[in-house]
Protein backbone atom coordinates (compact mmCIF):
# COMPACT_ATOMS: atom_id res chain seq x y z
CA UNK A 1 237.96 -67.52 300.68
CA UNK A 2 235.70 -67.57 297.69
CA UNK A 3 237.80 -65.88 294.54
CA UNK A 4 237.03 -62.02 293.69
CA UNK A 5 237.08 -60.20 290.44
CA UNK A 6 240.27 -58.74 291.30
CA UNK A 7 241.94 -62.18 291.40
CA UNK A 8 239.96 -63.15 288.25
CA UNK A 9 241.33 -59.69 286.50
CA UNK A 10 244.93 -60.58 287.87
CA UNK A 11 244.68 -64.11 286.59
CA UNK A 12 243.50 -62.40 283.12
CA UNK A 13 246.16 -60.64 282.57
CA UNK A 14 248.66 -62.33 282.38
CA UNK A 15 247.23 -63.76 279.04
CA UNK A 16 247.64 -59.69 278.32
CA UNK A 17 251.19 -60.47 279.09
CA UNK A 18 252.75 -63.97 277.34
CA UNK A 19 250.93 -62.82 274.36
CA UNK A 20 253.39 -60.75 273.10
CA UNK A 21 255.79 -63.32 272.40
CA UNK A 22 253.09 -65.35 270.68
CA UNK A 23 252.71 -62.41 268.42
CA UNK A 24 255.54 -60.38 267.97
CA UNK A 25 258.31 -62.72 268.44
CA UNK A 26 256.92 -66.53 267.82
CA UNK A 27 254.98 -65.75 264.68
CA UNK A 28 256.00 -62.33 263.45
CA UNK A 29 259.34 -60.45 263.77
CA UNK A 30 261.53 -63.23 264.59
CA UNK A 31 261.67 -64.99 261.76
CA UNK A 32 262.35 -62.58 259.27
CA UNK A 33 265.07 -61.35 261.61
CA UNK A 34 266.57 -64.42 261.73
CA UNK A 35 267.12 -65.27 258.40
CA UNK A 36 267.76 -61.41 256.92
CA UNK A 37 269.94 -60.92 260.53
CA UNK A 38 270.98 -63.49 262.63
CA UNK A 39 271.21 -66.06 260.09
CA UNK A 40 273.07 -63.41 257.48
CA UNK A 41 275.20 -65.45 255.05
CA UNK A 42 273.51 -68.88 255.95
CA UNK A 43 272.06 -71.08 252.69
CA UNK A 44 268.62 -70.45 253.47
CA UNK A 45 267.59 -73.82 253.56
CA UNK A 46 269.83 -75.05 256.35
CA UNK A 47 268.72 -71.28 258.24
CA UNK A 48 264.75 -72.92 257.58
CA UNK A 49 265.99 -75.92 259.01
CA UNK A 50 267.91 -74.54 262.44
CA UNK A 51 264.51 -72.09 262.70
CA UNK A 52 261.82 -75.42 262.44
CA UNK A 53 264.01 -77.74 264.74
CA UNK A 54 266.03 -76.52 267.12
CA UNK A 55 263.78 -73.15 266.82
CA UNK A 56 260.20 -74.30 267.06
CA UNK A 57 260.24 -78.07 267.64
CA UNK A 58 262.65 -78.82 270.37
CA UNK A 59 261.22 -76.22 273.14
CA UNK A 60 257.82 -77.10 272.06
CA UNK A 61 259.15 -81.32 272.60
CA UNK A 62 260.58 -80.50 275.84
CA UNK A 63 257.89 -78.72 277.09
CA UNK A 64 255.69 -82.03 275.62
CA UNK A 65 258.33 -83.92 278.30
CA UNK A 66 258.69 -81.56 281.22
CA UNK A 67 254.99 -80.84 282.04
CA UNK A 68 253.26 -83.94 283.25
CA UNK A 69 255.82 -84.15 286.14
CA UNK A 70 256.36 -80.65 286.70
CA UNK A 71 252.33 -80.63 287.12
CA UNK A 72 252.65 -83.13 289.62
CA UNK A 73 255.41 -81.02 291.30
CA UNK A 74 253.54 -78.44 291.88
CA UNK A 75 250.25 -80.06 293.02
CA UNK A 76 252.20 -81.71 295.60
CA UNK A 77 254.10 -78.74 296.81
CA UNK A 78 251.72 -75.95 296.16
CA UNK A 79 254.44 -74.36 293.59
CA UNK A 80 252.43 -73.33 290.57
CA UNK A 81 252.65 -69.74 290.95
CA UNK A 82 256.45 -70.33 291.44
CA UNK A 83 256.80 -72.60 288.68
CA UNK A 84 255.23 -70.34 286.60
CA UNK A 85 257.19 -67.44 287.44
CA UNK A 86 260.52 -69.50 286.91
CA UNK A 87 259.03 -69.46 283.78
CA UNK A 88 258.35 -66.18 282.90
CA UNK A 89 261.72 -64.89 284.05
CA UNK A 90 263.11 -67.80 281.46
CA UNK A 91 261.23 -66.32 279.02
CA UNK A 92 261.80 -62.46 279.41
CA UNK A 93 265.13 -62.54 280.14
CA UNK A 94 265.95 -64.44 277.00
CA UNK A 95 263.95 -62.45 274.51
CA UNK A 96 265.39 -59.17 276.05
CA UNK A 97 268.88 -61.29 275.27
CA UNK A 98 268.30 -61.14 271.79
CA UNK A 99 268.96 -57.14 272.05
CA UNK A 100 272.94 -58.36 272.26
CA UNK A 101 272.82 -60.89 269.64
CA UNK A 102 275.12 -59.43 266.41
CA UNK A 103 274.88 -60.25 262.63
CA UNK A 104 275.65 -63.79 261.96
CA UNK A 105 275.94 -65.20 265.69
CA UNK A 106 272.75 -67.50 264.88
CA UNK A 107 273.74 -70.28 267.27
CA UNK A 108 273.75 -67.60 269.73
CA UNK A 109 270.01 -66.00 268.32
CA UNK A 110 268.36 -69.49 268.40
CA UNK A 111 269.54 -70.28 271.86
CA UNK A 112 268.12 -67.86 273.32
CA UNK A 113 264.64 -68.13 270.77
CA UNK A 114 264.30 -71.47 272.25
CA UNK A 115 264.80 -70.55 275.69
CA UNK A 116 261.56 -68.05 274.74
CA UNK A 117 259.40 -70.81 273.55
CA UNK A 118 260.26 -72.84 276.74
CA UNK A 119 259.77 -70.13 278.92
CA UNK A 120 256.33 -69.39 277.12
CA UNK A 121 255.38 -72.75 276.64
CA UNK A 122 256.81 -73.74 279.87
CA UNK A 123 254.50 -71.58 281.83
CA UNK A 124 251.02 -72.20 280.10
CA UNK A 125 249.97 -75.32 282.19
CA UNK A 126 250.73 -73.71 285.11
CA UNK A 127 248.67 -70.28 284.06
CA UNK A 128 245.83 -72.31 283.07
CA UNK A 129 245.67 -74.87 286.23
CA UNK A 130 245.23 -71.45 288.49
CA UNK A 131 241.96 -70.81 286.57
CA UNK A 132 240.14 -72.85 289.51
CA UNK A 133 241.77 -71.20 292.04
CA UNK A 134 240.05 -67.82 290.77
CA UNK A 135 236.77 -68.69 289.32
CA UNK A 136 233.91 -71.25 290.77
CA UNK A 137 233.00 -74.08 288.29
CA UNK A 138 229.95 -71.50 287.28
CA UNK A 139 232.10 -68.62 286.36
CA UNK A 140 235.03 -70.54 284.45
CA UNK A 141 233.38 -69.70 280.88
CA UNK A 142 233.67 -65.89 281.18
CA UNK A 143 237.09 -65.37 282.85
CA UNK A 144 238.56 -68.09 280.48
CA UNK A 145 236.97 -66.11 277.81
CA UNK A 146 238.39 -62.62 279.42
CA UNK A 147 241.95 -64.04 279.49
CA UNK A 148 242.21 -64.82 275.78
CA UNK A 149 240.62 -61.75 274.94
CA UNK A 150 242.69 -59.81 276.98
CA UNK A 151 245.70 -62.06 275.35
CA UNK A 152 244.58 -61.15 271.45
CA UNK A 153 244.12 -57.31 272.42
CA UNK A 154 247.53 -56.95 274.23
CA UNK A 155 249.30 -59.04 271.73
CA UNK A 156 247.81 -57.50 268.86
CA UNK A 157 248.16 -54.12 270.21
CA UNK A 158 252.00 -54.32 270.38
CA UNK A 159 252.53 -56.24 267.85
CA UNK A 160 251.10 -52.68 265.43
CA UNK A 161 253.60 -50.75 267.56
CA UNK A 162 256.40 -53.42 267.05
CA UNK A 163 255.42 -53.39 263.21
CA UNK A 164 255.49 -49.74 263.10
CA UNK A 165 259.00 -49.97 264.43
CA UNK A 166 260.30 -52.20 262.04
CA UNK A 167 258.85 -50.74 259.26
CA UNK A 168 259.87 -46.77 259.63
CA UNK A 169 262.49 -47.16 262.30
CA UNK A 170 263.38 -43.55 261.80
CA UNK A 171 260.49 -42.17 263.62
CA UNK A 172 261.70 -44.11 266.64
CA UNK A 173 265.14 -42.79 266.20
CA UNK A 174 266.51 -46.14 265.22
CA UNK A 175 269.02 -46.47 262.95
CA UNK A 176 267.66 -49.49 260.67
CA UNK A 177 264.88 -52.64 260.84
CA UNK A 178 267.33 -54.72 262.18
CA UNK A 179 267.87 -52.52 264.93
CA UNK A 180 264.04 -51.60 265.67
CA UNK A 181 263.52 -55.83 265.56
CA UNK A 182 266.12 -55.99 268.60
CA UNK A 183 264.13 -53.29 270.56
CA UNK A 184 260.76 -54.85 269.90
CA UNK A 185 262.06 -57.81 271.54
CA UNK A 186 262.91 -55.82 274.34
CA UNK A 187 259.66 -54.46 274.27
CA UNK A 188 258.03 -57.91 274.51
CA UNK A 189 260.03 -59.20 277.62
CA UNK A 190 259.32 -55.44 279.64
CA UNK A 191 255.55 -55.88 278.84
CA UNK A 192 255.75 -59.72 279.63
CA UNK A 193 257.10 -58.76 283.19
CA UNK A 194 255.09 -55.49 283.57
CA UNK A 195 252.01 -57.15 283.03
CA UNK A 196 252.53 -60.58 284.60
CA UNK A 197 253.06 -59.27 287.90
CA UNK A 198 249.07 -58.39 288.78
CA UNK A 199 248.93 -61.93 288.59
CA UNK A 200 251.96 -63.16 291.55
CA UNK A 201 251.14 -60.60 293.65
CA UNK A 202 247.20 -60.93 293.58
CA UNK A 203 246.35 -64.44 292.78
CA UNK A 204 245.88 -66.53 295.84
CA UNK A 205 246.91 -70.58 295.32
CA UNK A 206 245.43 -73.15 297.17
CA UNK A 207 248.23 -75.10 299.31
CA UNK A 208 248.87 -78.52 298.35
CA UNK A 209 245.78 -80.63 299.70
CA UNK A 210 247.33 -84.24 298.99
CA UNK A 211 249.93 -86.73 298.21
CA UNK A 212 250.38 -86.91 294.82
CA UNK A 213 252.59 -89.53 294.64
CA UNK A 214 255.03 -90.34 292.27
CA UNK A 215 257.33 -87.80 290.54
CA UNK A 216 259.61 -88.24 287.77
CA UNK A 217 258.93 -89.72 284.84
CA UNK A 218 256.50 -92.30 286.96
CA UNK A 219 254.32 -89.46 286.73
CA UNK A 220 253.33 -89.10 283.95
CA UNK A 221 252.05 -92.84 283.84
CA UNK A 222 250.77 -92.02 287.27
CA UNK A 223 248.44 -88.89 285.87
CA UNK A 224 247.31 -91.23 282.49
CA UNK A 225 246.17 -93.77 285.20
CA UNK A 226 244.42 -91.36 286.86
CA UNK A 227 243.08 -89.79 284.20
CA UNK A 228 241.58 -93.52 282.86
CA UNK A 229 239.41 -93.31 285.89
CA UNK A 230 237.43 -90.29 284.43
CA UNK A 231 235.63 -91.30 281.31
CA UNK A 232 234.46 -87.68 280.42
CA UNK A 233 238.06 -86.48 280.68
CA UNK A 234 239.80 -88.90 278.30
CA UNK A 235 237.28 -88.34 275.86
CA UNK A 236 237.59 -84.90 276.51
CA UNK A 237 241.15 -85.23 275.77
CA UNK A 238 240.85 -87.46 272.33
CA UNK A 239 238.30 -85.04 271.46
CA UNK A 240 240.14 -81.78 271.81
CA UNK A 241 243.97 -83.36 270.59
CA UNK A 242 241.47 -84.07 266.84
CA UNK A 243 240.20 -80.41 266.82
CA UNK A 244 242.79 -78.31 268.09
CA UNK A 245 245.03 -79.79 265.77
CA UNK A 246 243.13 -78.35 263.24
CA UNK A 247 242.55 -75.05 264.43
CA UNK A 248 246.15 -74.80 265.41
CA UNK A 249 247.34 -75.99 261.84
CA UNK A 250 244.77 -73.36 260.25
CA UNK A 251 246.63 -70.19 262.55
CA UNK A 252 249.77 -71.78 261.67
CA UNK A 253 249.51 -72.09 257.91
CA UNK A 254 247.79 -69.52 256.96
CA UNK A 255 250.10 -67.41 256.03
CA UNK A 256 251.63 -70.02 253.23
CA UNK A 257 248.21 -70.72 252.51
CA UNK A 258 247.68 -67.10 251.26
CA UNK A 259 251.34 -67.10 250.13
CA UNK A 260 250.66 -70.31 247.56
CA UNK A 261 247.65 -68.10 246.76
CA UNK A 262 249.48 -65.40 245.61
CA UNK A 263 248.86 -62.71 248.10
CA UNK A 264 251.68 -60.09 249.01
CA UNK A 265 253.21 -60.27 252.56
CA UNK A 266 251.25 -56.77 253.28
CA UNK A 267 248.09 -58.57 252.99
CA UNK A 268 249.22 -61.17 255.09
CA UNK A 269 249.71 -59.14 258.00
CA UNK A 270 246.68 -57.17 257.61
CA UNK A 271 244.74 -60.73 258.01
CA UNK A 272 247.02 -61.54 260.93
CA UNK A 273 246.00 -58.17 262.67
CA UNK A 274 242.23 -58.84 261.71
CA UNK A 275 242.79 -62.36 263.18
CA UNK A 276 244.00 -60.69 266.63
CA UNK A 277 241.53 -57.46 266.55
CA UNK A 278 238.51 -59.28 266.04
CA UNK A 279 239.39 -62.52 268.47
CA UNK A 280 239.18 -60.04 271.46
CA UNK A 281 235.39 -59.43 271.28
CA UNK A 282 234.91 -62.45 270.10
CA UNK A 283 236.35 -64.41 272.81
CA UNK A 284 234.55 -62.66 275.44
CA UNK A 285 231.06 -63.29 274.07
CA UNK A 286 232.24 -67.16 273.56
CA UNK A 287 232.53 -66.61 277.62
CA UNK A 288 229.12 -65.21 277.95
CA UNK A 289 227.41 -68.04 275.41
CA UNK A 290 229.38 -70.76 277.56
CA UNK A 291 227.58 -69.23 280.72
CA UNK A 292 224.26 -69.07 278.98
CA UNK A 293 224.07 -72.07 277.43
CA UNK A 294 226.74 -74.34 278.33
CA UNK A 295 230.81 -74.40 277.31
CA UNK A 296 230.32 -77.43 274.82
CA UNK A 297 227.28 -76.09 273.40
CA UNK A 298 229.63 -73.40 272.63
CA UNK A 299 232.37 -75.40 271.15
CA UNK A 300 229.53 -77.02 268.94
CA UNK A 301 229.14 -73.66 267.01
CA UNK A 302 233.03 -72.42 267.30
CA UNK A 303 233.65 -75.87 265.58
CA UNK A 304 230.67 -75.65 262.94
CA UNK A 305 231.96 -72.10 262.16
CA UNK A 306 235.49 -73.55 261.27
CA UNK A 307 234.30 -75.97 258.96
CA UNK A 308 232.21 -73.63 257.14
CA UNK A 309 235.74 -71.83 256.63
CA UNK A 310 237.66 -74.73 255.88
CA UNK A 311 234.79 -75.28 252.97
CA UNK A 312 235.00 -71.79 252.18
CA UNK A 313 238.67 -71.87 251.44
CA UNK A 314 238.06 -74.48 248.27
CA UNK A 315 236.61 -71.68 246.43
CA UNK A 316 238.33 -68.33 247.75
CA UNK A 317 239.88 -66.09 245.16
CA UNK A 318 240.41 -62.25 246.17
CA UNK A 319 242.62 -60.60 249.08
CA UNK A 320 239.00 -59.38 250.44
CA UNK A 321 238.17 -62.82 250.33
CA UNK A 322 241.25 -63.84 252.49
CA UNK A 323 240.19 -60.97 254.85
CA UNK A 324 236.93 -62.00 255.45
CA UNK A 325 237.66 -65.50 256.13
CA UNK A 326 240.46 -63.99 258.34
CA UNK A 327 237.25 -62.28 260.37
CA UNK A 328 235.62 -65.14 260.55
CA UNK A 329 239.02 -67.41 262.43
CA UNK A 330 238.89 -64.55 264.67
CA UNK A 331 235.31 -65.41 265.53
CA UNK A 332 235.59 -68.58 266.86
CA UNK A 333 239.93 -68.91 267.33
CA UNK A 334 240.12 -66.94 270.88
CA UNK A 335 236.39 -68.98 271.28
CA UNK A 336 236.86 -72.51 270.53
CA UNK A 337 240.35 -71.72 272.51
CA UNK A 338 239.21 -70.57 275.55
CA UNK A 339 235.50 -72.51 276.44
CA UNK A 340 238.32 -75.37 275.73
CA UNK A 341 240.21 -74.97 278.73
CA UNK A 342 236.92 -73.84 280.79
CA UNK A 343 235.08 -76.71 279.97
CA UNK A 344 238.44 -79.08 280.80
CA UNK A 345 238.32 -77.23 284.51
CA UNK A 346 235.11 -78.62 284.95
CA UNK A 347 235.56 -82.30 284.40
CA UNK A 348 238.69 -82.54 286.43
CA UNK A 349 239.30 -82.97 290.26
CA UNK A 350 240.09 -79.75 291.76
CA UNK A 351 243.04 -80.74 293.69
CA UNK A 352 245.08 -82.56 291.08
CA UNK A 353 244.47 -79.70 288.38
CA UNK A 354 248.42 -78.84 287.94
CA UNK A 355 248.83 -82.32 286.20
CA UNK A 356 245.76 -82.51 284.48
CA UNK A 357 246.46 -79.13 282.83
CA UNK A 358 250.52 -80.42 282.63
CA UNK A 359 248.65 -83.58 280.41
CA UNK A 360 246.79 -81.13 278.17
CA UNK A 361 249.14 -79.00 277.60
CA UNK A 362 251.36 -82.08 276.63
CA UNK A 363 248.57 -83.43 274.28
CA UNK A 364 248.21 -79.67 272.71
CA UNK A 365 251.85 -79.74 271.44
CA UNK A 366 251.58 -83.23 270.57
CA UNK A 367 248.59 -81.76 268.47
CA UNK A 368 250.50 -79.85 266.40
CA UNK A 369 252.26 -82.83 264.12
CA UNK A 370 249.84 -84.49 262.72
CA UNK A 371 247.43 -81.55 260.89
CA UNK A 372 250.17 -79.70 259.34
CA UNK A 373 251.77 -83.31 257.98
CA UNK A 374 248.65 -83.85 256.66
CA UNK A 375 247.86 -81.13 255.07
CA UNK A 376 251.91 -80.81 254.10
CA UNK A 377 251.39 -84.32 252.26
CA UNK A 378 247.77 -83.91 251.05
CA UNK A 379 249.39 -80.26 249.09
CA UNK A 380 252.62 -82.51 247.87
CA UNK A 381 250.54 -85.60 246.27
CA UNK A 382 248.05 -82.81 244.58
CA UNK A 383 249.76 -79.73 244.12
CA UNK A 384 246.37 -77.93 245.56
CA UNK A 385 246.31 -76.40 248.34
CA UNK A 386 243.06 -75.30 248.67
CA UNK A 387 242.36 -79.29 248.90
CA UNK A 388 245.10 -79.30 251.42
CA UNK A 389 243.01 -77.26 254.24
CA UNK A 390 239.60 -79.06 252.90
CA UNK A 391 241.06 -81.57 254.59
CA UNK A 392 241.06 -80.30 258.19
CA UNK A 393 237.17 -80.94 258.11
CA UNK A 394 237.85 -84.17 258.89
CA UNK A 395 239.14 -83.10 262.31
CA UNK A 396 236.43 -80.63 262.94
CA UNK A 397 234.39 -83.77 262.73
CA UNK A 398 236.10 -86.12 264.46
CA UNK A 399 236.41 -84.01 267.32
CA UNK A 400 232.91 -82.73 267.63
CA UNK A 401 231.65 -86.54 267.21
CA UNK A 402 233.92 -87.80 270.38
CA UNK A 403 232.81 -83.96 272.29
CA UNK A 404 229.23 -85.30 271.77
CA UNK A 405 229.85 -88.34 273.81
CA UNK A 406 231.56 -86.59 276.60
CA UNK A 407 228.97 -85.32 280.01
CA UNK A 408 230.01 -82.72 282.09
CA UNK A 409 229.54 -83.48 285.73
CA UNK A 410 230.11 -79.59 287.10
């Protein structure tokens, strides 16, 4: 049965959904609890380094470790709406666990911050692998596009209510920040739930059409051996791990960018909330120029775009400054994001798209070592940091160079 907008909607949301861990728990309340909080009392170096490793880098190298095989599992079985809701229920139930976490227990608060990310991360190859069971090759573009504008909107919008909260706590009839930080998490996991459910009751997956083979760890060499037999897809894959490395190291540093700059923290979050207002509309008309003219056509100008910025940020001064090149991330971010994993769905074999998206998912947290140790060493050897991002342009290039020799055959 050919896929309907309801499915497509249903799929859609559930961007809506995981986003508000991405936003209000990954990148922005979380953090500051934990070291003000959680981490009360702890030198805040060693709290920096708990946070960065057993925080942020061990779900995220897990995740690198679990998906190729768990991609294979669930081609072979048919279990990628299970799988992902394993997943979710990781996630939410975790992040609502914070709620109980008291003053000081921080082994306790990044246990259960890890078990998040894996739950989050965990799920994303699974989410993205269903996006052929719901759109034809022809309609991939748009309802890629609608997911990670849905994602930025819903994200964005509770991440102002979970500011709000954490900011004048009385008018929620909290007694204190720390206090309104726990609910917000509980926030997050109720509206991850709420809103991931159009998805497992709507979304129809295809039963498992083949033998996959090998599982395990043989899997993963299995799906690079199949993946060598599809020039356009390991190009595909060089191409994007150069580029999204860059645009993941720009979202992820920009804050200390503007920080070494000298802007206050206010201004930082007014960028970050530009950043997710603006990447909604934006990401849906990257959708409809993918339809019209092509997904890597598109990806041409959401890359061109991001080395303009990356130029622009030698010579920016001013908060307004900061703003507008905040605008113009938001532009192409949700964009360059989404006609990505579109434009993946059509170069891969339909039946085997669990591990193919289980690989790319690998390779995008793989991606996110090398830019920000680049750009961590270019700032330490010259003390500039503006020179420091300059250097992501180099990406950009790289990656568009290797897109160009990549042809579709959707």
């Amino acid at each position: 049965m050919a896929p309907d907008r309801k499915q497509q909607l249903s799929w859609a949301f559930y961007d809506w959904a995981n986003s508000a861990f991405a936003t209000t728990v990954l990148v922005g309340l979380f953090p500051i609890l934990f070291n003000k909080y959680y981490a009360a009392g702890v030198d805040p170096g060693t709290s920096t380094f708990y946070l960065g490793a057993y925080g942020n880098s061990l779900p995220s190298f897990l995740v690198m470790l679990m998906a190729p095989w768990l991609g294979v599992l669930a081609d072979k079985h048919g279990w990628k709406k299970r799988l992902l809701l394993f997943f979710t229920l990781l996630g939410a139930s975790a992040t609502a666990g914070l709620m109980l976490v008291g003053e000081g227990q921080w082994p306790l608060a990044i246990a259960l911050f890890a078990l998040g990310g894996i739950g989050f991360f965990g799920g994303l190859g699974f989410y993205d692998s269903l996006l052929v069971n719901v759109a034809a090759p022809a309609e991939r573009d748009r309802v890629s596009a609608l997911g990670y504008g849905l994602g930025y909107l819903g994200g964005g919008l509770l991440f102002v209510l979970n500011v709000s909260m954490v900011q004048k706590p009385e008018w929620f009839g909290l007694a204190n920040a720390a206090e309104a930080g726990k609910w917000a998490f509980v926030s997050v996991a109720v509206w991850w739930l709420l809103f991931s459910w159009p998805l497992f009751r709507n979304v129809r997956e295809s039963r498992a059409m083949h033998d996959v083979g090998a599982l395990g760890w043989a899997a993963i060499w299995a799906t690079m051996k199949q993946i060598a037999r599809y020039r356009p897809v390991y190009l595909f894959l060089f191409a994007y791990w150069l580029y999204i490395d860059a645009v993941n190291t720009v979202a992820n540093m920009a804050v200390d960018f503007g920080i070494k700059l000298g802007f206050e923290p206010g201004a930082l979050i007014k960028a970050l909330l530009i950043v997710q207002f603006v990447s909604f509309p934006a990401a849906i008309a990257f959708g409809r120029i993918g339809e019209r003219f092509g997904a890597q056509r598109g990806l041409y100008l959401g890359l061109s775009i991001y080395i303009g910025v990356t130029l622009w940020a030698l010579s920016m001064q001013t908060e307004t400054d900061f703003y507008l090149m905040a605008a113009a991330v938001g532009l192409v971010q949700g964009g360059v994001q989404s006609l990505s994993r579109s434009f993946y769905s059509s170069l891969i074999p339909k039946e085997s798209a669990g591990q193919f998206f289980g690989f790319y998912n690998m390779l995008g947290k793989f991606a996110a070592v090398l830019g920000p140790l680049v750009v961590g060493l270019t700032a330490s050897l010259t003390g500039n940091p503006r020179l420091a991002i300059f250097v992501l342009v180099f990406f950009f290039a790289a990656g568009m160079l290797l897109l160009s020799r990549v042809r579709s055959q959707s």
